[in-house]
N, C-alpha and C. Protein backbone atom coordinates (compact mmCIF):
# COMPACT_ATOMS: atom_id res chain seq x y z
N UNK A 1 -5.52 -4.62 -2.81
CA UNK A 1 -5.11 -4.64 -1.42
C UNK A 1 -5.87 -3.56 -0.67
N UNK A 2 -6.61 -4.14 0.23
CA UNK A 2 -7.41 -2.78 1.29
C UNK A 2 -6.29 -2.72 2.31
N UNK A 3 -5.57 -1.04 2.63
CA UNK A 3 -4.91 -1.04 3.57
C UNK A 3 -5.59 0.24 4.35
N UNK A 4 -5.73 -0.17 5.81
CA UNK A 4 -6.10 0.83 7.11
C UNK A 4 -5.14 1.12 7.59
N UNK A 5 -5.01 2.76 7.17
CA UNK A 5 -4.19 3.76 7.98
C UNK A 5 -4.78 4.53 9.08
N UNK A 6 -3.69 4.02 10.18
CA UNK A 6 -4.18 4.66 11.45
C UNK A 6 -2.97 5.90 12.07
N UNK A 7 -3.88 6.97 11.74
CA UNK A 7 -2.41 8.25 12.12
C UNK A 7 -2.62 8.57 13.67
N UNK A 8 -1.63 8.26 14.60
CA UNK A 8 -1.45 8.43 15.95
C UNK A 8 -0.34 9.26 16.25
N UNK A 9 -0.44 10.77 16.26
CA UNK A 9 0.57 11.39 16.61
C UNK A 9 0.72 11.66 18.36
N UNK A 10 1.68 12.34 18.85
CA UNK A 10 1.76 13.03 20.26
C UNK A 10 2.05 14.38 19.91
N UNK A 11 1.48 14.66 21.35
CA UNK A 11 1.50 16.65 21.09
C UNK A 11 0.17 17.06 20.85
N UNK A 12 -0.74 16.21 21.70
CA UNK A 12 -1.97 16.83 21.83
C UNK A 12 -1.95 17.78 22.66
N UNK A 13 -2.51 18.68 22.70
CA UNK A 13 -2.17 20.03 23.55
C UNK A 13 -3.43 19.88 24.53
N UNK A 14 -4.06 19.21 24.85
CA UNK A 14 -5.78 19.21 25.34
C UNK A 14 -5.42 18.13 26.36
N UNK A 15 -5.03 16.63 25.61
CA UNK A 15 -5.09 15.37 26.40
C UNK A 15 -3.71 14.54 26.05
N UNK A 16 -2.86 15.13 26.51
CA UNK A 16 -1.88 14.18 26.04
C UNK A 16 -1.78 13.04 25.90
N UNK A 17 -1.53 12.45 24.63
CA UNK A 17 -1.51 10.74 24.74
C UNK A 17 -2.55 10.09 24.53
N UNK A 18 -3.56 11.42 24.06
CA UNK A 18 -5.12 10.75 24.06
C UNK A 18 -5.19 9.36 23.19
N UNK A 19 -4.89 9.20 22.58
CA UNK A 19 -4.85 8.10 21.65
C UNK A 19 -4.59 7.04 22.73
N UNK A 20 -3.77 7.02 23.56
CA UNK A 20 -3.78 5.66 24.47
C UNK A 20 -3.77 6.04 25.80
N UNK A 21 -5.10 6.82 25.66
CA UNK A 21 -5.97 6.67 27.07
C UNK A 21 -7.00 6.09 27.20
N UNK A 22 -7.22 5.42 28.04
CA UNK A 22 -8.64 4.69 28.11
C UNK A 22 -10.07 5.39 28.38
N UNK A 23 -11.16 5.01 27.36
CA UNK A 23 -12.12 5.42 27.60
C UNK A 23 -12.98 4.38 27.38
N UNK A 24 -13.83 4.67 28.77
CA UNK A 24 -15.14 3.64 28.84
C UNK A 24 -14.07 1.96 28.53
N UNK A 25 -12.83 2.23 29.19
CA UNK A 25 -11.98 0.73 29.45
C UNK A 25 -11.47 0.42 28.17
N UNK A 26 -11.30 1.44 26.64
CA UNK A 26 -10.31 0.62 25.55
C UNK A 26 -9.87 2.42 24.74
N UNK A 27 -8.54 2.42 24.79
CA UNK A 27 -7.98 3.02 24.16
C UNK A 27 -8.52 3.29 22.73
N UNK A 28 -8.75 5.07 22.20
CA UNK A 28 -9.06 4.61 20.90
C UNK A 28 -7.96 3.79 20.01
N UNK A 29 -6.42 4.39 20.36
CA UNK A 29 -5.93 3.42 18.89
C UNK A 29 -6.54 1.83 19.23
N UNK A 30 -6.74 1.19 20.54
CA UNK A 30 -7.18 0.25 20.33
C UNK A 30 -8.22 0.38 19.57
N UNK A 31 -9.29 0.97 19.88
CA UNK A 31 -10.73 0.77 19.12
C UNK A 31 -10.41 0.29 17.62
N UNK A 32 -9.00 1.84 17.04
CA UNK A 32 -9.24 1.83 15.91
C UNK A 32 -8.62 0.62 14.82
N UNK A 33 -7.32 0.06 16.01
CA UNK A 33 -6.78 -1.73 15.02
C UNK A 33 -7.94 -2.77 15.42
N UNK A 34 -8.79 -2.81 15.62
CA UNK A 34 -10.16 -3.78 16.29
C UNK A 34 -10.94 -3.19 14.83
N UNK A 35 -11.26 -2.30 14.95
CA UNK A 35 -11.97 -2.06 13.76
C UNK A 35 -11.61 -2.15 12.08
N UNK A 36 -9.79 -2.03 12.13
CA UNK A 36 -9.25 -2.14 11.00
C UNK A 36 -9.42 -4.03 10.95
N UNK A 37 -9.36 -4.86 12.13
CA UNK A 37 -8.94 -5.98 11.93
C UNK A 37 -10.41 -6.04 11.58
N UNK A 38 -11.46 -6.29 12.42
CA UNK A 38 -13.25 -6.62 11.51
C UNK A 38 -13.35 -6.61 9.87
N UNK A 39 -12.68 -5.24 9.60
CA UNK A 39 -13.27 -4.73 8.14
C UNK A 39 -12.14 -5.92 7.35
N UNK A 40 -11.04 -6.61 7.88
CA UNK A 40 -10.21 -7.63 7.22
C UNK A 40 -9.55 -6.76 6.68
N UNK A 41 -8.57 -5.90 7.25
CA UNK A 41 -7.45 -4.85 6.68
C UNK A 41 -6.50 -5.78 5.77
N UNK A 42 -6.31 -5.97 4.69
CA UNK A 42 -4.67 -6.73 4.23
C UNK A 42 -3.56 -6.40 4.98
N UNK A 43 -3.36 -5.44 5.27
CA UNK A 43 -2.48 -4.34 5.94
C UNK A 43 -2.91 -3.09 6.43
N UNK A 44 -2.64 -3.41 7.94
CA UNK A 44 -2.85 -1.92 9.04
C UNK A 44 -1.67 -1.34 9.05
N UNK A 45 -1.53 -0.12 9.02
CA UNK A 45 -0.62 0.71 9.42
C UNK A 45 -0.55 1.55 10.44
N UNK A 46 0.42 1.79 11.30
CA UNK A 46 0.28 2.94 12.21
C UNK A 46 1.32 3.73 12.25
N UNK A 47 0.93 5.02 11.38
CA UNK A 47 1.55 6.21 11.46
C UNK A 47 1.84 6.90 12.55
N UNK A 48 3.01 6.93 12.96
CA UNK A 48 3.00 7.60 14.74
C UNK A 48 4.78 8.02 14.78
N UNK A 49 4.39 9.60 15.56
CA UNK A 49 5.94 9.53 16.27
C UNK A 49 6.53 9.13 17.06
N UNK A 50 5.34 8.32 18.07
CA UNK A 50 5.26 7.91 19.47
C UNK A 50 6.14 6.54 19.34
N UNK A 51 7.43 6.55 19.64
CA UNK A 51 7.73 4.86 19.21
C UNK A 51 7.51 4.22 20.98
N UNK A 52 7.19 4.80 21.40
CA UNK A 52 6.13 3.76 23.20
C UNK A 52 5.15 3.47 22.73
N UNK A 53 4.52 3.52 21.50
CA UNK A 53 3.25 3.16 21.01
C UNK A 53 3.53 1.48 21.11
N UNK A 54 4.41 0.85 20.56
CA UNK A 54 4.53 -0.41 20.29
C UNK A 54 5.48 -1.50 21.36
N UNK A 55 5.55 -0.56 22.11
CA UNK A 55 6.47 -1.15 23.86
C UNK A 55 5.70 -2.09 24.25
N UNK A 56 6.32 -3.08 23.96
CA UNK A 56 5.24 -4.41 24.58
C UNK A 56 4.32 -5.10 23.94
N UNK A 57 3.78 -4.16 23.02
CA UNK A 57 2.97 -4.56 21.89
C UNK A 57 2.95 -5.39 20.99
N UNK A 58 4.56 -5.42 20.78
CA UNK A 58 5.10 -6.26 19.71
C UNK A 58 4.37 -7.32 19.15
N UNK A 59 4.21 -8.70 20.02
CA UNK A 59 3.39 -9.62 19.72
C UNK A 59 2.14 -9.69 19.37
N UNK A 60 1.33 -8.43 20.27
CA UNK A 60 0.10 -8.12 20.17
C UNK A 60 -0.78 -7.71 19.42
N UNK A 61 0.53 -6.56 18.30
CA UNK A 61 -0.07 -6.18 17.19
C UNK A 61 0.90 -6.51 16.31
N UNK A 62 0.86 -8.00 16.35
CA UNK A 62 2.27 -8.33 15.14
C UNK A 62 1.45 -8.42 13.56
N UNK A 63 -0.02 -7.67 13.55
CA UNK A 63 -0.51 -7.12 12.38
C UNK A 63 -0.11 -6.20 11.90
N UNK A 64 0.84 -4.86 12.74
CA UNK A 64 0.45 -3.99 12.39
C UNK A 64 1.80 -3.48 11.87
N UNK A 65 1.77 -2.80 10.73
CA UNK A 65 3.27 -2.02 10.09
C UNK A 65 3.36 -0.70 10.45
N UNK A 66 4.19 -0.64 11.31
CA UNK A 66 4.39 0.46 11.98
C UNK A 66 5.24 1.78 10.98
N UNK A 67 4.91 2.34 10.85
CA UNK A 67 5.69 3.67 10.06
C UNK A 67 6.06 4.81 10.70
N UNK A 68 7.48 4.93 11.39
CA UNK A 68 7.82 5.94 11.96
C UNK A 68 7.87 7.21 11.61
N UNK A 69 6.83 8.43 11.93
CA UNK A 69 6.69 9.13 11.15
C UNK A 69 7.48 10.57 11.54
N UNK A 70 7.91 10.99 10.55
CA UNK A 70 9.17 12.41 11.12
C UNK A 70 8.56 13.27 11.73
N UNK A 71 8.72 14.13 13.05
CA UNK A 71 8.07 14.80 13.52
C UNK A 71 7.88 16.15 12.30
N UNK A 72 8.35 16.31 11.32
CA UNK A 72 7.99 17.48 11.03
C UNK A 72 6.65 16.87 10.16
N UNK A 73 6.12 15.92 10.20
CA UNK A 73 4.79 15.38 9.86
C UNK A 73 3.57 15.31 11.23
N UNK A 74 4.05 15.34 12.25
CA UNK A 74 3.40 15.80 13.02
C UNK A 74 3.09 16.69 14.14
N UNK A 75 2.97 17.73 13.14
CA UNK A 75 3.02 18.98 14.28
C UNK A 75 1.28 19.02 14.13
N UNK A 76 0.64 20.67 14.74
CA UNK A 76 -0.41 20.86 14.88
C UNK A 76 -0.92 20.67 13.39
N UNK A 77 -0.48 21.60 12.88
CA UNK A 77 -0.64 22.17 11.29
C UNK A 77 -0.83 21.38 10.17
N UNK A 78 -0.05 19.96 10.15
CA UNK A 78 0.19 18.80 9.46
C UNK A 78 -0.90 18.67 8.69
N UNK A 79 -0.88 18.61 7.72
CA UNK A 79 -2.17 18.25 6.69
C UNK A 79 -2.30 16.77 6.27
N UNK A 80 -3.46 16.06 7.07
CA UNK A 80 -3.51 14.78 7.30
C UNK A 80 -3.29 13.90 5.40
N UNK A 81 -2.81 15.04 4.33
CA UNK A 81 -2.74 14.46 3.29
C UNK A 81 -1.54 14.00 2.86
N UNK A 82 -0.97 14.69 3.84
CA UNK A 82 0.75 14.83 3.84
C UNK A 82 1.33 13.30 4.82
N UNK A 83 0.63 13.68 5.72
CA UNK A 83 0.49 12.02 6.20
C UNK A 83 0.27 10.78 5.20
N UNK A 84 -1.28 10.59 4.82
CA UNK A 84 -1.53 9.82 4.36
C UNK A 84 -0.19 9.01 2.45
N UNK A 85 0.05 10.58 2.17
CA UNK A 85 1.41 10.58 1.18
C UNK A 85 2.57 9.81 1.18
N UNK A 86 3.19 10.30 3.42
CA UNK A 86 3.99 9.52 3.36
C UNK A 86 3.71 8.31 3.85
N UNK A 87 2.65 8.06 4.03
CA UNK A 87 2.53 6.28 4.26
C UNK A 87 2.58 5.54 3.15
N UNK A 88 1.82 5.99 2.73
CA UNK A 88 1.82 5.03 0.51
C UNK A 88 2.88 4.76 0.13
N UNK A 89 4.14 5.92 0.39
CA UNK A 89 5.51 5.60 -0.41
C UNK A 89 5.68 4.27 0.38
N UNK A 90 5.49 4.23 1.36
CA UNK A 90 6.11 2.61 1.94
C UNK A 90 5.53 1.67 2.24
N UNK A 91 4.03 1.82 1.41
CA UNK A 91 3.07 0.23 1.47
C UNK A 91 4.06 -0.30 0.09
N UNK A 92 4.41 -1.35 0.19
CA UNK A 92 5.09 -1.97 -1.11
C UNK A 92 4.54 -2.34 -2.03
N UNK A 93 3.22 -2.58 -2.48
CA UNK A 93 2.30 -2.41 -3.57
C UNK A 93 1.35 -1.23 -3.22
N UNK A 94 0.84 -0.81 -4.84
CA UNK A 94 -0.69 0.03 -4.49
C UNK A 94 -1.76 -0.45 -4.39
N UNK A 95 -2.04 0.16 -2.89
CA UNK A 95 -3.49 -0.32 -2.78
C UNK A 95 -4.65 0.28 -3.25
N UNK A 96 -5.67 -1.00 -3.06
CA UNK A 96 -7.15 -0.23 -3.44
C UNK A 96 -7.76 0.26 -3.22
N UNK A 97 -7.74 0.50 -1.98
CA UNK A 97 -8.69 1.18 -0.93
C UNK A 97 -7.88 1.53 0.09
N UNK A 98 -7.69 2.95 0.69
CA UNK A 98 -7.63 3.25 1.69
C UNK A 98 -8.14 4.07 2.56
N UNK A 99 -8.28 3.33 3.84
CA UNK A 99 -9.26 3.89 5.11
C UNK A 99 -8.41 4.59 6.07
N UNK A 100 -8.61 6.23 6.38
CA UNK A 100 -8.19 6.66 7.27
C UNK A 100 -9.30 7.09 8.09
């Protein structure tokens, strides 16, 4: 199973929300489920505390397994391994590849 993990926290201190601001007209998290969908993800994930991430979205990214992630996983400090840790416990098989 190839699964693409996409970690989208809030509490950018620079650009808030950068993740779904538009640049040059497409949000990176967009960029980055466009690019998970090309490479033929089995399963995308999006790691995020932001639950407005998926407001509306629903249908749009009815690819994507959303994993609500505890804010004490995303502070500044967060060690993106600690992330990637708690996403695995809740892909329901192990995968073979994963792309962060």
């Amino acid at each position: 199973m190839f699964v693409a993990l996409i970690p989208a926290r809030t509490g950018s201190k620079r650009i808030p929300n950068k993740h779904i601001r538009a640049i040059a007209g497409r949000a990176p998290l967009v960029r980055a489920l466009d690019i998970a969908r090309v490479l033929r993800a089995d399963r995308i994930l999006l790691s995020s505390d932001a639950e407005f991430l998926l407001g509306g979205r629903a249908e749009e990214w009815s690819d994507v397994y959303w994993i609500h992630r505890d804010p004490k996983l995303a502070a500044d400090d967060t060690p993106m391994r600690e992330v990637v840790k708690d996403a695995l416990t809740r892909v329901p098989s192990e995968p073979d590849d994963i792309w962060v």
